[in-house]
Protein backbone atom coordinates (compact mmCIF):
# COMPACT_ATOMS: atom_id res chain seq x y z
CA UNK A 1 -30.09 -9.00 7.04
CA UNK A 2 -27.28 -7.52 8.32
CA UNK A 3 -24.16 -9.13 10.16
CA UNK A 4 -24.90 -7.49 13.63
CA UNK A 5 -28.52 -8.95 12.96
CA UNK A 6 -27.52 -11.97 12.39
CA UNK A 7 -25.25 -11.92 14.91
CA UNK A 8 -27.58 -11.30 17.38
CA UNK A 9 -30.09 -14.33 16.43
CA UNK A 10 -27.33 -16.73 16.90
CA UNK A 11 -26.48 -15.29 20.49
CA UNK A 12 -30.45 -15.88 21.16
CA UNK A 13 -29.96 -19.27 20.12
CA UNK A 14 -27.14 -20.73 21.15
CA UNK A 15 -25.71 -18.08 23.97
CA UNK A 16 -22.98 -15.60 24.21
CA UNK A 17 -20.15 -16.28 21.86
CA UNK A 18 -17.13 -13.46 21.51
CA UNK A 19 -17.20 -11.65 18.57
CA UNK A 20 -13.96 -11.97 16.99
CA UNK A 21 -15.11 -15.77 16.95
CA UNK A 22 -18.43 -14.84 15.17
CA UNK A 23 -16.89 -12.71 12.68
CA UNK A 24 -13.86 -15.37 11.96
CA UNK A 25 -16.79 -17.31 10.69
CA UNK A 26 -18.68 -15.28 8.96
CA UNK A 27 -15.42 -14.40 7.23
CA UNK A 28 -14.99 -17.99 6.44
CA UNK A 29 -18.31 -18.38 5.25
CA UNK A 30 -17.91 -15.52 2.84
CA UNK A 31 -14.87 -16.64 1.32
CA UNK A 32 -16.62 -19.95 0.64
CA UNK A 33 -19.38 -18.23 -0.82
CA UNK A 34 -16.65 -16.21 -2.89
CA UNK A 35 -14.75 -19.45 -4.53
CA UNK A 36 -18.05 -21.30 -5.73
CA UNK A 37 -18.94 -17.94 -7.36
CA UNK A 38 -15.43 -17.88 -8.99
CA UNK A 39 -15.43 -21.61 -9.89
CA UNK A 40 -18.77 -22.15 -11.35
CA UNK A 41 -19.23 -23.55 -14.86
CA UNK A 42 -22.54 -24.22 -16.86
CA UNK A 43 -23.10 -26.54 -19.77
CA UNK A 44 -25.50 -24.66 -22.07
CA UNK A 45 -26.39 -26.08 -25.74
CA UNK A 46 -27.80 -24.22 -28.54
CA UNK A 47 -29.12 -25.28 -31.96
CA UNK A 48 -27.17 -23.97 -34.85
CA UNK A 49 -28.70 -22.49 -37.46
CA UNK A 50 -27.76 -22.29 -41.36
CA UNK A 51 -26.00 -19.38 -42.59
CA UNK A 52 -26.06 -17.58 -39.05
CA UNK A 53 -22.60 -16.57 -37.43
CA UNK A 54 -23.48 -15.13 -34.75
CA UNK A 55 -25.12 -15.96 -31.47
CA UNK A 56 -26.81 -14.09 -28.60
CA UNK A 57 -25.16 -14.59 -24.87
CA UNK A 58 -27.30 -14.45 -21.75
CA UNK A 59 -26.21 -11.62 -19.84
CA UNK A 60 -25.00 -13.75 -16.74
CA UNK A 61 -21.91 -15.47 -19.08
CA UNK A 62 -18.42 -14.27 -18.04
CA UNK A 63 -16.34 -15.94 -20.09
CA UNK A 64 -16.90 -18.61 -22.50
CA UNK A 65 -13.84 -21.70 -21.85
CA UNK A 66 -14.71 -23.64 -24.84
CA UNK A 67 -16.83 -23.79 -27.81
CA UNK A 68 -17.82 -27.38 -29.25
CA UNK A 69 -19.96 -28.30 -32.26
CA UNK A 70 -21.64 -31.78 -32.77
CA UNK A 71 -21.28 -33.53 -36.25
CA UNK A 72 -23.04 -35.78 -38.29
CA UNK A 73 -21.44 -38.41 -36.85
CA UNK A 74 -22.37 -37.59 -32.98
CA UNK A 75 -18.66 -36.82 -32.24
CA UNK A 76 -17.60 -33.05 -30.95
CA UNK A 77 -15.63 -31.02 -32.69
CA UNK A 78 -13.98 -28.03 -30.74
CA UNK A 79 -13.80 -24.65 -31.72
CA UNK A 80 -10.15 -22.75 -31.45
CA UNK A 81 -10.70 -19.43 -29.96
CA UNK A 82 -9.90 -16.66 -32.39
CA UNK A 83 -6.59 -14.74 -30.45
CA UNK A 84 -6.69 -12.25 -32.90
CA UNK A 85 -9.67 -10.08 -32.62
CA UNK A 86 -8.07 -7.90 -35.52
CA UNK A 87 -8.43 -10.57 -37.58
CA UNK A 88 -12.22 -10.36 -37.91
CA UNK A 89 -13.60 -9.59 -41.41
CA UNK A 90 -15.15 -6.52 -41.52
CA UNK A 91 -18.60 -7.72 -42.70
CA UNK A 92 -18.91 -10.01 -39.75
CA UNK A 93 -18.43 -7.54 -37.21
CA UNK A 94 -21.74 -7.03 -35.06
């Protein structure tokens, strides 16, 4: 739908409004719409396997924040993220 569509529907409805009014709040709604894309986190939780280093990603994840693993003893243990990229053995490059 389009915003002159739209725009339209809600003069049907509720009467004439002046655009630049309209279009402040569509422009406020999109900006809304624009932070809760920017701030939106997910919890996901894997199974670790033995002997496996790597992991596949869904395609959706941006940026991964922080990396915790579970011990025996039910407490988390966080994972530093490697700064270094160079510092990646050769053999465990993908």
């Amino acid at each position: 739908m389009k915003v002159k569509d739209m725009l339209g529907q809600i003069e049907k409805l509720f009467g004439r409004v002046p655009e630049r009014y309209m279009l402040a709040l569509v422009n406020d709604g999109l900006e809304e719409i624009g932070i809760t894309k920017q701030h939106k986190r997910d919890e996901v939780k894997t199974d670790l396997i033995q002997n496996q280093r790597w992991y596949p990603l869904d395609d959706n994840i941006i940026d991964i924040i922080r990396v915790e693993i579970k011990d025996t003893n039910d407490r988390y243990s966080m994972i530093p993220k490697l700064t270094d990229p160079h510092q990646l053995i050769k053999e465990d490059e993908y």
